[in-house]
Protein backbone atom coordinates (compact mmCIF):
# COMPACT_ATOMS: atom_id res chain seq x y z
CA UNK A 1 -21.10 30.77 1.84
CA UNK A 2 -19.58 33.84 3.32
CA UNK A 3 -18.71 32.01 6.71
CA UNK A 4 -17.22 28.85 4.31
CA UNK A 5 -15.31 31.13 2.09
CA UNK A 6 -13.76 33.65 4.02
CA UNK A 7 -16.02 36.58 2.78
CA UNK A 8 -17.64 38.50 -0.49
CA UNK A 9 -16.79 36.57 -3.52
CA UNK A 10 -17.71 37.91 -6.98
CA UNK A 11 -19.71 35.94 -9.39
CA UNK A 12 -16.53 35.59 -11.89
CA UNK A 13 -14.31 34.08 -8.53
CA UNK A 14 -17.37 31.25 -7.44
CA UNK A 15 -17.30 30.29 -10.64
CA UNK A 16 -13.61 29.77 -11.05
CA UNK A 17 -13.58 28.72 -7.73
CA UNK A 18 -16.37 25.69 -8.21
CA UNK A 19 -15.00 24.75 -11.47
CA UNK A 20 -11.20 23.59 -9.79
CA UNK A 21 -13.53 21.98 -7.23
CA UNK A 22 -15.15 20.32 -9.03
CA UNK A 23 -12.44 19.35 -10.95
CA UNK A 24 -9.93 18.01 -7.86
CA UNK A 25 -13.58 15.99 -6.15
CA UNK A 26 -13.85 14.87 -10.10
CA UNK A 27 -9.99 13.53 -9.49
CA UNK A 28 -10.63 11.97 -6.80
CA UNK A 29 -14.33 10.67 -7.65
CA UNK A 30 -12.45 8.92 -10.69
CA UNK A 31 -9.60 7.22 -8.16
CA UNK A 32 -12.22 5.64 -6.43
CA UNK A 33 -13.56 3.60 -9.19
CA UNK A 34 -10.02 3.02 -10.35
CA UNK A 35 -7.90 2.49 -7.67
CA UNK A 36 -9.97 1.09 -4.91
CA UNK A 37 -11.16 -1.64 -7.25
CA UNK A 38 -8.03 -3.42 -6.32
CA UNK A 39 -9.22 -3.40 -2.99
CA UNK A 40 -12.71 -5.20 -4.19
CA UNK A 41 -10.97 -7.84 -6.20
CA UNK A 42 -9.45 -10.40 -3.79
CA UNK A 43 -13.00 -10.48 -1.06
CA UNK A 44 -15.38 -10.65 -4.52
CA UNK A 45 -13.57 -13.31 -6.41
CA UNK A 46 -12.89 -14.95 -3.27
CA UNK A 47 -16.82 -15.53 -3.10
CA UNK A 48 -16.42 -13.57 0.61
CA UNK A 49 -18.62 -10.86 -0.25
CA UNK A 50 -21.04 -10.16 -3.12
CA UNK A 51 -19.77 -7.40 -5.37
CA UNK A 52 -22.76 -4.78 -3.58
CA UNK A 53 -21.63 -5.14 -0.26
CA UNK A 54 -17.66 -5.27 -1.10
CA UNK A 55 -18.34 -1.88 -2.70
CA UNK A 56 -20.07 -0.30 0.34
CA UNK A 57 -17.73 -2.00 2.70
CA UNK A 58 -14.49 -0.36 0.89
CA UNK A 59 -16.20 2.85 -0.15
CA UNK A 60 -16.92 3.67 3.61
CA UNK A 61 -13.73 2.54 4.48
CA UNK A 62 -12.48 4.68 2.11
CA UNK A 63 -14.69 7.50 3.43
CA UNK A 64 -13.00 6.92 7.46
CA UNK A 65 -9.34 6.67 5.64
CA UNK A 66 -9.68 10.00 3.74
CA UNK A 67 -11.58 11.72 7.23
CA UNK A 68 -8.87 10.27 9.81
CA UNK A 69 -6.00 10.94 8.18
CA UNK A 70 -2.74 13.48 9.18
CA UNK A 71 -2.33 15.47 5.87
CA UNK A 72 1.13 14.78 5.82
CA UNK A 73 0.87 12.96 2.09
CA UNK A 74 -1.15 16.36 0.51
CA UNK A 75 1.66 18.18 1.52
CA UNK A 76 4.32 15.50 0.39
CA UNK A 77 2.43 16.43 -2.71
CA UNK A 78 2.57 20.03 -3.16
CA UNK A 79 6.42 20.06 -2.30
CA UNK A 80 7.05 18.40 -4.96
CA UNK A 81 5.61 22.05 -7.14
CA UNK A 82 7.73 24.69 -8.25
CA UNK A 83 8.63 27.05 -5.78
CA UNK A 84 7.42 30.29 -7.38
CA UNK A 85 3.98 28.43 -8.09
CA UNK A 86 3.28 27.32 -4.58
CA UNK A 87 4.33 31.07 -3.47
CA UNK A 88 2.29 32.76 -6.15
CA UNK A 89 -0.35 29.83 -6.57
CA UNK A 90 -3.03 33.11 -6.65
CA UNK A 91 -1.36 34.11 -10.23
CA UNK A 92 -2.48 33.19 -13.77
CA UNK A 93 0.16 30.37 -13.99
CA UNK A 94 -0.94 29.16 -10.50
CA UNK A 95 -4.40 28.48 -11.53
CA UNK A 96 -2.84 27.31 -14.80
CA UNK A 97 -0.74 24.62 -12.93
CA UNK A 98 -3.88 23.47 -10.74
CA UNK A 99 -6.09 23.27 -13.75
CA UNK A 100 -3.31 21.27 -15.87
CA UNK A 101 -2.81 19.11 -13.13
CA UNK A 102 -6.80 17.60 -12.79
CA UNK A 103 -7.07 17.34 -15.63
CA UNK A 104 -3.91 15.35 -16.90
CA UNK A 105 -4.59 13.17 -14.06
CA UNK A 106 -8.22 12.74 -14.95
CA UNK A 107 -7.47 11.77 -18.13
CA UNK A 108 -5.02 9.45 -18.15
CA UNK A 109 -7.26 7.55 -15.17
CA UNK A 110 -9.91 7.13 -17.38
CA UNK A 111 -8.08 5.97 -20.48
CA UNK A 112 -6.49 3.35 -18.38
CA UNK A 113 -10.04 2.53 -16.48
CA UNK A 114 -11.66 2.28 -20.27
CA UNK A 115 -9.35 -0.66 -21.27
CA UNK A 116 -9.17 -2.35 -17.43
CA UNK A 117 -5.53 -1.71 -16.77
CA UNK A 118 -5.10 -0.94 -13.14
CA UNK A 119 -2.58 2.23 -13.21
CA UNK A 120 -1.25 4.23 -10.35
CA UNK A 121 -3.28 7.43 -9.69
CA UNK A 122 0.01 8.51 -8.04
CA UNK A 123 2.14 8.10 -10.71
CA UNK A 124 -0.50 9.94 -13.03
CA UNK A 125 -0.73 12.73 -10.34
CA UNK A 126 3.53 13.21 -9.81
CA UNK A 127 3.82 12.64 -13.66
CA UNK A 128 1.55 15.75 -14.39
CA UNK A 129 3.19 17.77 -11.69
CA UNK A 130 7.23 17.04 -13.44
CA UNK A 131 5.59 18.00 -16.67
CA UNK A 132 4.23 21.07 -15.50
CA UNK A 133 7.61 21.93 -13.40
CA UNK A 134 9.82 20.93 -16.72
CA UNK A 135 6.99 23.66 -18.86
CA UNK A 136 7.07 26.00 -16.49
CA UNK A 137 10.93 26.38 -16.21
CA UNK A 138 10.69 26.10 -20.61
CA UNK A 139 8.44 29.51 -20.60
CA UNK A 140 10.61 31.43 -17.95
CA UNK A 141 13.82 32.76 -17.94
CA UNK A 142 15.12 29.11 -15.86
CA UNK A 143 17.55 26.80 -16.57
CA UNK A 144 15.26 24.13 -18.26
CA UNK A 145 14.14 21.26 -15.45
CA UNK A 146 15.00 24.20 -12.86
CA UNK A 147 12.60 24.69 -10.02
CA UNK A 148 11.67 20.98 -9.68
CA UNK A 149 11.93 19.45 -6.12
CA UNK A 150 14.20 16.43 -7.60
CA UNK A 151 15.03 15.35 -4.29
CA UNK A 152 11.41 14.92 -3.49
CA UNK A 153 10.88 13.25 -7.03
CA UNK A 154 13.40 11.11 -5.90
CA UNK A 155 12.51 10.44 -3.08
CA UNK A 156 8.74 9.56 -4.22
CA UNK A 157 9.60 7.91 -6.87
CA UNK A 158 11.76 4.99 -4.30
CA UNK A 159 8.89 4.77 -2.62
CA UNK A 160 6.63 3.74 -5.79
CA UNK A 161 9.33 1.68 -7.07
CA UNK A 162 10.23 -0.46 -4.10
CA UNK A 163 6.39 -0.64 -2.93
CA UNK A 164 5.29 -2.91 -5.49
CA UNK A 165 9.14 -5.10 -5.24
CA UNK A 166 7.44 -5.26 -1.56
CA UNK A 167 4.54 -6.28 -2.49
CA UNK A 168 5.84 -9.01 -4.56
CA UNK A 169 8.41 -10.22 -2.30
CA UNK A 170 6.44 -10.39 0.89
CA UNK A 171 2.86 -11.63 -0.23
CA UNK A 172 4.45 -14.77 -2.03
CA UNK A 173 6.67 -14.96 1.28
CA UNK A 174 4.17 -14.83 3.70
CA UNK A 175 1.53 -17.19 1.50
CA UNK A 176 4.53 -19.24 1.93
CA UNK A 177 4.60 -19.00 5.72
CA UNK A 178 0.62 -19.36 5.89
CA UNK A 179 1.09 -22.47 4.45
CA UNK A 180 3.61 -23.96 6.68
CA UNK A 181 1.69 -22.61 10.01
CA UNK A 182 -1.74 -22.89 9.28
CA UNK A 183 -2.43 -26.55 7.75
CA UNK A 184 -6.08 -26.12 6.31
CA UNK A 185 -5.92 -27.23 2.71
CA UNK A 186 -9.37 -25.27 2.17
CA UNK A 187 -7.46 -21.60 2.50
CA UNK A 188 -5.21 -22.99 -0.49
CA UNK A 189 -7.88 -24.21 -2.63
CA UNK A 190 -10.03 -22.83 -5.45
CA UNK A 191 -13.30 -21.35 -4.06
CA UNK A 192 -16.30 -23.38 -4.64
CA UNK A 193 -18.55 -22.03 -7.67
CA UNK A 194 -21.37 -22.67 -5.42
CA UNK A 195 -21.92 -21.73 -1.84
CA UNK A 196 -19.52 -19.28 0.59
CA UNK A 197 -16.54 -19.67 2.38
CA UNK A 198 -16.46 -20.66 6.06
CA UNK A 199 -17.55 -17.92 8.41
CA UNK A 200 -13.56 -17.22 9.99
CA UNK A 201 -12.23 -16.81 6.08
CA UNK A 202 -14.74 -14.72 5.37
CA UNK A 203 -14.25 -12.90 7.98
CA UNK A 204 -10.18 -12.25 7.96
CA UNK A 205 -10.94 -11.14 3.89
CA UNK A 206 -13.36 -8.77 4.94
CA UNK A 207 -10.73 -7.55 7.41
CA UNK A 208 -8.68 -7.66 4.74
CA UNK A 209 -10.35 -5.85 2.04
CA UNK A 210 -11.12 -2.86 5.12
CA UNK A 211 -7.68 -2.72 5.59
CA UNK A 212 -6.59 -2.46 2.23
CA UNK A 213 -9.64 0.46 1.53
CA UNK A 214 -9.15 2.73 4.61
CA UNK A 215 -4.93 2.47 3.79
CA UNK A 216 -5.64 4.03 0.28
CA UNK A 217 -8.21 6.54 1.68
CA UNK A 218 -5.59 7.75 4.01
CA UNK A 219 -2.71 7.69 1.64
CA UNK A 220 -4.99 8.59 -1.65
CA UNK A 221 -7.17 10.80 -0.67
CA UNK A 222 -4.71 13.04 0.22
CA UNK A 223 -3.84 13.65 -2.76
CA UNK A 224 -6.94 15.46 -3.78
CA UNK A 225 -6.89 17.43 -0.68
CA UNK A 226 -3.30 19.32 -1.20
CA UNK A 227 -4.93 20.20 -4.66
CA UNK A 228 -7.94 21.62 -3.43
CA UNK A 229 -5.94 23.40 -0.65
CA UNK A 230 -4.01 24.97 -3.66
CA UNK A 231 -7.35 25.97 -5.43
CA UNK A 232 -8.76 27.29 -2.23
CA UNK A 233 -5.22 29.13 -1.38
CA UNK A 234 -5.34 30.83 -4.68
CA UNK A 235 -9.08 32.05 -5.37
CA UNK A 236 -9.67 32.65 -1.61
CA UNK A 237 -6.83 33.29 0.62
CA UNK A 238 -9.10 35.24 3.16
CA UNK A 239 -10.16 31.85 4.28
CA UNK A 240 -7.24 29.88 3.76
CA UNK A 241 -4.09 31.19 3.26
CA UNK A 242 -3.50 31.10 7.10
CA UNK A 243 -5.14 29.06 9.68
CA UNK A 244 -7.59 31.43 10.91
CA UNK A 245 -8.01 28.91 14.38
CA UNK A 246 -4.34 29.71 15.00
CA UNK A 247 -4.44 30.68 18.98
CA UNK A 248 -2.65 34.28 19.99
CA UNK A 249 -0.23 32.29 22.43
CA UNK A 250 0.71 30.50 18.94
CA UNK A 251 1.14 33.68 17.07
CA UNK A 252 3.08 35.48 20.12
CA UNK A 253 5.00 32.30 19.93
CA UNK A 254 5.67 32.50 16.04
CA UNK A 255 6.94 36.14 17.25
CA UNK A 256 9.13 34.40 19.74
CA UNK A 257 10.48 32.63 16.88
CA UNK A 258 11.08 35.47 14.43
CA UNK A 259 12.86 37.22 16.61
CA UNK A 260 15.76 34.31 17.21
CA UNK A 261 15.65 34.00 13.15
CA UNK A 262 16.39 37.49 12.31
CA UNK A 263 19.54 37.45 15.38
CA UNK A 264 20.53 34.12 13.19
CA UNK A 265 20.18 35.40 9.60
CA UNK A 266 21.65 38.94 10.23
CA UNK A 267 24.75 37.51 12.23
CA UNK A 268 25.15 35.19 9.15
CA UNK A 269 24.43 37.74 6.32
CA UNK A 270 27.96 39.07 6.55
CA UNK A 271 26.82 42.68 6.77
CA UNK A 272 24.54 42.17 3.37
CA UNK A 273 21.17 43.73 3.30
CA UNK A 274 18.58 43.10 1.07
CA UNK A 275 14.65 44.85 0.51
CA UNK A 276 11.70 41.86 0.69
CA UNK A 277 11.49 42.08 -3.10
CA UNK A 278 14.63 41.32 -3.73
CA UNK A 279 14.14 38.87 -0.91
CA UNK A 280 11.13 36.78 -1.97
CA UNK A 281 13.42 36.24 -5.22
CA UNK A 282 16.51 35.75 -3.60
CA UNK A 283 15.09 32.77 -1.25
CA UNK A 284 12.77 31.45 -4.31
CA UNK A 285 16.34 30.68 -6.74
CA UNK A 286 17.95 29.35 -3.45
CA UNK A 287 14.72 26.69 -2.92
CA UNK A 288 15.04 26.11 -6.52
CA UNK A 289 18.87 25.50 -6.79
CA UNK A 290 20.33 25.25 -3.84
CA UNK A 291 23.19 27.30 -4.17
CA UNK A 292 24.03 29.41 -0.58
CA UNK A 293 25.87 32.59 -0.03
CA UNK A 294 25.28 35.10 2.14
CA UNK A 295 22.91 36.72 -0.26
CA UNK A 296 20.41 33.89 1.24
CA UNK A 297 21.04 34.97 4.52
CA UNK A 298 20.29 38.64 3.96
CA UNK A 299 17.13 37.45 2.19
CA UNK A 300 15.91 34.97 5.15
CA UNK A 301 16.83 37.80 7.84
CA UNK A 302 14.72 40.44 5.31
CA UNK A 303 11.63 37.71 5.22
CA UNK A 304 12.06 37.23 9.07
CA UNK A 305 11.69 41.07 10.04
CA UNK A 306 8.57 41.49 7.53
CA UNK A 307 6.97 38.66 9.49
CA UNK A 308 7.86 39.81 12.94
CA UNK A 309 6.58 43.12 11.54
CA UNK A 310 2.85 40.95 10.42
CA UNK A 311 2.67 39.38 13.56
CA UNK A 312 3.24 42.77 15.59
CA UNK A 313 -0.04 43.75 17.35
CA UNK A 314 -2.19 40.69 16.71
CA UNK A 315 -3.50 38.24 18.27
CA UNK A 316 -5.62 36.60 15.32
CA UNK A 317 -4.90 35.80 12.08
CA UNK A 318 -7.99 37.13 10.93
CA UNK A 319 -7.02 40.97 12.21
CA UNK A 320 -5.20 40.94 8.96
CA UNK A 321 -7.14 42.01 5.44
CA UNK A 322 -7.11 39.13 3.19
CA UNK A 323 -4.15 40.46 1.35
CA UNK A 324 -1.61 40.66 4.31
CA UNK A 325 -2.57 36.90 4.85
CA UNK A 326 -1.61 35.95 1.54
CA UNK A 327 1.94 37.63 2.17
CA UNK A 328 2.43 36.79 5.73
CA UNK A 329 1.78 33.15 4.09
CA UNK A 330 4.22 33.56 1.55
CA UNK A 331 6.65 34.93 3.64
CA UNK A 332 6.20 31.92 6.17
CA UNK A 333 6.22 29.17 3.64
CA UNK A 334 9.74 30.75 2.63
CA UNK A 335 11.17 31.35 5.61
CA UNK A 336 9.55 27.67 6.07
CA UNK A 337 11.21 25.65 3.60
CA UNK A 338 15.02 28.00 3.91
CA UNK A 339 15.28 26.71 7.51
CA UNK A 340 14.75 23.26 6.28
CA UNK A 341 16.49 23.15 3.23
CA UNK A 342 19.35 24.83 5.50
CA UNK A 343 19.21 21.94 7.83
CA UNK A 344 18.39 19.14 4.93
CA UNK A 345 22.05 20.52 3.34
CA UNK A 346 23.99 20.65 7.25
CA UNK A 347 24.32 24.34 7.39
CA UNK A 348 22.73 24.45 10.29
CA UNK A 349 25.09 24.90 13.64
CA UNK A 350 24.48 21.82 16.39
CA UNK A 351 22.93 21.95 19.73
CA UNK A 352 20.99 25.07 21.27
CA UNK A 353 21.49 27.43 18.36
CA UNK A 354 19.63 25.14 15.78
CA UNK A 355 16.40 24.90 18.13
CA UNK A 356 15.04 27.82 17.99
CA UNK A 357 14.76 27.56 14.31
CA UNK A 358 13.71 24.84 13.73
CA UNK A 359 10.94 25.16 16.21
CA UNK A 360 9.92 28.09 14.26
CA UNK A 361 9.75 26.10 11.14
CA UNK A 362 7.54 23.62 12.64
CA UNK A 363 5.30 26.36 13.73
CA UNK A 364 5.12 28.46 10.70
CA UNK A 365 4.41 24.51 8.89
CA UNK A 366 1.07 24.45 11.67
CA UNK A 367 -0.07 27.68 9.89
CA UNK A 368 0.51 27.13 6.91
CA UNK A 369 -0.36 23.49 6.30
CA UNK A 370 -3.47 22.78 7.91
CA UNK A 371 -6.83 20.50 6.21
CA UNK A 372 -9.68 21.91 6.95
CA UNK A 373 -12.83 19.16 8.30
CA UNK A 374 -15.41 20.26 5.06
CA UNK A 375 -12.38 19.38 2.67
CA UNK A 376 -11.51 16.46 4.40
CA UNK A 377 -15.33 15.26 4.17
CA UNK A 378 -15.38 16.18 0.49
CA UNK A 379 -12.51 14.44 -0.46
CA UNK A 380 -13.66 11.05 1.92
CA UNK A 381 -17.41 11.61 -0.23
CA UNK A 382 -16.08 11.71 -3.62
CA UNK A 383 -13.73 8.78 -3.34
CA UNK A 384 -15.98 6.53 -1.27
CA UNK A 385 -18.69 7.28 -4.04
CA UNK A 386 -16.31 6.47 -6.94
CA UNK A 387 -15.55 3.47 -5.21
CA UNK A 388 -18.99 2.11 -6.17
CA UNK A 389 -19.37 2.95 -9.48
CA UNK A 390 -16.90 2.07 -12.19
CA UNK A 391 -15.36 -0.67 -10.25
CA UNK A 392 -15.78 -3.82 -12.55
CA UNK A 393 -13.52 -3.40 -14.99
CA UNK A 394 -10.56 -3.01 -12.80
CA UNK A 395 -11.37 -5.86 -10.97
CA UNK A 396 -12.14 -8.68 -13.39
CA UNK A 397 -8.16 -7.81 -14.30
CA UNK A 398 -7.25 -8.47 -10.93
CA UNK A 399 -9.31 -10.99 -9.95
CA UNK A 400 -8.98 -13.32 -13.12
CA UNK A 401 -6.01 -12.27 -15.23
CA UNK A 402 -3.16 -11.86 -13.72
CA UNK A 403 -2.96 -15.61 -12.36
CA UNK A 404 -3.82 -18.54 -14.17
CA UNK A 405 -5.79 -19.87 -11.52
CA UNK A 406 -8.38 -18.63 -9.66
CA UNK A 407 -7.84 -16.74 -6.57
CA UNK A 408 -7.69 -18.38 -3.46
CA UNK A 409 -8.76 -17.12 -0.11
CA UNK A 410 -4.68 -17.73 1.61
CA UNK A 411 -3.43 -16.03 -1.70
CA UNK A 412 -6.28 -12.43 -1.41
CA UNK A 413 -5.48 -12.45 2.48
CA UNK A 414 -1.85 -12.31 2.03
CA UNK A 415 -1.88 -9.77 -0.84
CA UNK A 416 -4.38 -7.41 0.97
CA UNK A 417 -2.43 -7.51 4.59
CA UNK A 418 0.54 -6.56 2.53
CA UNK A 419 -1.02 -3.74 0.61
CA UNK A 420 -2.52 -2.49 4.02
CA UNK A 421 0.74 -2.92 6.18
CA UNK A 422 3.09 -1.33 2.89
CA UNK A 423 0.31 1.74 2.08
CA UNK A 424 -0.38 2.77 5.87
CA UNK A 425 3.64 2.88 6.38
CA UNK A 426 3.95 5.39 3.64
CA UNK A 427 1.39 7.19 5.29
CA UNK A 428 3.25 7.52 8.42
CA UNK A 429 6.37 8.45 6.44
CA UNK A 430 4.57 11.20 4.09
CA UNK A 431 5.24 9.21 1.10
CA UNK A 432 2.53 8.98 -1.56
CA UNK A 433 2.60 4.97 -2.83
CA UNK A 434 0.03 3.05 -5.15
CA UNK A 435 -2.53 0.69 -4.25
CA UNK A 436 -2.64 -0.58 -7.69
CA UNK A 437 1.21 -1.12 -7.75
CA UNK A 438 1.52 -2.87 -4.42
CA UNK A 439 -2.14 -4.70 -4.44
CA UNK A 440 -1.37 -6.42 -8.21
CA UNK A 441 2.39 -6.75 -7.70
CA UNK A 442 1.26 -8.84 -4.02
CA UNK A 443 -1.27 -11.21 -6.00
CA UNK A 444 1.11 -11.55 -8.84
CA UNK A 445 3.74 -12.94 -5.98
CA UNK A 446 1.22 -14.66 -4.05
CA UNK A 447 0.46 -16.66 -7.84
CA UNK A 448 3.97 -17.16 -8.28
CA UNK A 449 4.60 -18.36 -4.92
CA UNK A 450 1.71 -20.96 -5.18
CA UNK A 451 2.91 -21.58 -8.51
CA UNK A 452 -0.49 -21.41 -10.26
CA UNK A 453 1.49 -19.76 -13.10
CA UNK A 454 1.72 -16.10 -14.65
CA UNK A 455 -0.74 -14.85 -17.25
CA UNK A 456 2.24 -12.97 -19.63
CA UNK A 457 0.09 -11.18 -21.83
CA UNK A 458 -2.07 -9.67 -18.79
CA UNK A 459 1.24 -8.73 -16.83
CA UNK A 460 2.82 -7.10 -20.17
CA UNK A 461 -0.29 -4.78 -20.97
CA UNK A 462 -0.04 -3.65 -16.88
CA UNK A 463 3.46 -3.62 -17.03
CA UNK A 464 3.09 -1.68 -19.64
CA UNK A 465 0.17 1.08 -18.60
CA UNK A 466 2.98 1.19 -15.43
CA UNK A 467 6.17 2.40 -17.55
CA UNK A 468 4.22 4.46 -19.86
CA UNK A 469 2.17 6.75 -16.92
CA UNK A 470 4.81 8.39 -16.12
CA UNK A 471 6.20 9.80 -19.50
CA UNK A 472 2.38 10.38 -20.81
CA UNK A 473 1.42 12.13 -17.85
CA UNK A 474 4.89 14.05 -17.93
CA UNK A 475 3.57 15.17 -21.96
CA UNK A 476 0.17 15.73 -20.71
CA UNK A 477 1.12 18.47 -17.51
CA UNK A 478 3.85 19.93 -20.04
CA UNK A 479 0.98 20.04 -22.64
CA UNK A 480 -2.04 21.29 -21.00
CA UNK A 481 0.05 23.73 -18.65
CA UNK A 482 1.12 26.00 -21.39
CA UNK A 483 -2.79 25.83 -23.01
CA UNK A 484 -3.72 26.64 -19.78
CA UNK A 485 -1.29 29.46 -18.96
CA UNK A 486 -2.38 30.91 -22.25
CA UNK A 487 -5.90 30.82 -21.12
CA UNK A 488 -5.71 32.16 -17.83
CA UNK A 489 -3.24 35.40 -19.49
CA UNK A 490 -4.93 35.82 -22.56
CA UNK A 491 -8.18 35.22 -22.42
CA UNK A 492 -9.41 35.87 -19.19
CA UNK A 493 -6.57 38.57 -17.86
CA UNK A 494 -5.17 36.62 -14.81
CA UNK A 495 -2.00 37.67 -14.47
């Protein structure tokens, strides 16, 4: 537990520390069942696969997703936070944000589950996290909506917009171009009540339904793993506020870095000096609004010495007590995200000068934003065992009521190779997208292209669990955040 853990931990912290565990593995226990029962659908009511070995197939699918994947979505995730929450995630309205979060998520999931609607985890998830951004600015001193990472919201929210107008678009187009290249009037016909598919159809929808599983393993299951990083950041920074594996010709090399930063910031900082208080606060309202003078410089060049002056003399991250690693974190997440906000907004000079920070942001990022193998294999357990359990409601919706007509094996192929293609893209890209959107969206254009007709009052109830996820979940994070920051102040003194 010790070795796991990062040292001594008192009764009071393995408690808190196994409840938000339990909690984010509860998360993503519960997307299995509902999200990777899209995956299920198109291979079970295709007659491909009985429902027991679709289930296994896509929950260990699932499980090699979640275990091979970059960590570039959990991340993706966790940017989209509050600066001051991420930076302090170790304070009572740190653990009040991670608690809020599960558990907004968890419940909105299972609402939707309960009445067979299939909603987008990541919606639920990004809805919770605005809501307890927009709370969270309400109860400080902010300008209200301040400290959200619109950009990123933004930029998310494209991606889960246009992903299931993708989805749409390209299954019914390439049903379309199935059916003028492959002439076998079988793939375009209603499965047989009786008796399986032949052997090569079967085979390209088990394909297809792998695809589809390991794709939301490596773009879901991400999810859950930022959150647990934040849980595991907060109760036990010892272990993992800074990756402990982190070499000392990396850390001489972070030096390196720091050294070219402070020249950069204190040429920049106009003579201004500031102390790393000031600093940490200085940087934070810059992150949060943008707004540069050469008060951020002074504050970057301030950060930048501190570090150079953590990094002095070691050649292992674990030389430092547990506390200096949860400020030489803090100080490299900020110096971090300055260099690339700085470069996001073109302050950043061309050519030579420019390198040298940047490299150093990429660096500090390796520290900083690392997955450990046990949380990867947690997260890849939990959703590949809530993928068989749970499963049948979601997929008798997708299966049998969003078309008229009954699935055919061209229409589940070309819906599942979109999903796959669309969901391991985002991956690449960092972009959290939802199987659920692109998945139903794809067999709702596949039916359309076919023409086997629309079932309207099916497509209005999804339709509708799809606009309303967002502004629920929004009044759920807002909701629980401030019960929870109440808790975690009031009654049990984490401040």
């Amino acid at each position: 537990m010790d070795t796991l853990f990062g040292g001594d931990l008192s009764v009071a912290t393995l408690i808190l520390l196994f409840g938000a565990l339990a909690l984010a593995l509860g998360f993503e226990f519960v997307n299995g069942f509902h999200d990777t029962a899209n995956a299920v659908a198109t291979v079970i009511y295709t007659r491909s696969l009985p429902p027991t070995a679709a289930v296994l197939l896509s929950g260990t699918c699932n499980f090699i997703g979640v275990s091979l994947s970059t960590g570039a979505v959990a991340f993706g995730i966790i940017a989209l936070l509050p600066v001051e929450l991420i930076i302090d995630v170790g304070s009572g309205p740190g653990f009040a944000m991670v608690f809020s979060l599960l558990f907004s998520a968890i419940i909105w999931n299972l609402g939707t589950w309960y009445f067979g609607l299939p909603a987008s985890s990541s919606h639920t998830l990004i809805g919770s996290i605005v809501g307890v951004g927009l709370m969270n600015s309400y109860l400080s001193d902010h300008a209200f909506g301040d400290g959200i990472n619109w950009g990123k919201v933004q930029d998310t929210g494209m991606a889960l917009l246009v992903s299931p107008l993708v989805g749409f678009c390209a299954a019914g187009l390439l049903l379309l171009l199935s059916k003028a290249l492959i002439r076998n009037p079988a793939l375009y016909q209603e499965p047989p009540k009786d008796g399986k598919p032949p052997l090569p159809v079967r085979a390209l929808l088990w394909f297809t339904c792998a695809s589809v599983s390991f794709a939301h393993g490596s773009n879901d299951g991400q999810k859950g793993m930022g959150l647990i990083m934040l849980v595991l950041i907060g109760i036990v920074p010892a272990g993992y506020a800074l990756n402990l594996s982190t070499s000392g010709a990396d850390i001489a090399a972070l030096q390196q870095g720091t050294t070219a930063a402070i020249a950069y910031f204190d040429a920049k900082a106009d003579g201004v000096t500031m102390n790393a208080g000031d600093a940490k606060v200085a940087l934070s309202n810059y992150l949060r609004s943008g707004v540069l003078d050469s008060s951020v410089y002074a504050a970057a060049a301030a950060k930048s010495h501190e570090l150079d002056q953590e990094l002095t003399g070691i050649t292992a991250f674990s030389q430092l007590s547990p506390d200096q690693r949860s400020v030489t974190r803090r100080d490299a997440f900020l110096i971090t995200e300055t260099v690339n906000k700085l470069n996001k907004q073109g302050k950043l000079p061309a050519g030579d000068d420019t390198k040298p920070l940047l490299s150093l942001s990429k660096n500090l990022k390796s520290v900083t934003s690392f997955i450990p193998t046990w949380v990867k294999f947690a997260v890849a357990l939990a959703l590949g065992l809530g993928t068989t359990v749970g499963w049948k409601r979601i997929v008798v919706t997708v299966g049998e009521k969003i078309g008229k007509a009954h699935l055919t094996y061209a229409q589940g192929a070309s819906a599942e190779l979109v999903a796959a293609a669309c969901i391991g893209a985002a991956d690449m890209w960092g972009l959290p997208v939802s199987t659920t959107h692109v998945l139903s969206s794809g067999i709702a254009g596949t039916m359309a292209a076919n023409r086997s007709g629309l079932q309207t009052a099916t497509l209005r109830n999804v339709l509708l669990a799809w606009v309303l996820t967002l502004p629920v979940c929004v009044l759920l994070g807002a909701a629980l955040f401030g019960s929870s920051l109440f808790l975690v102040l009031r009654v049990f003194g984490i401040h």
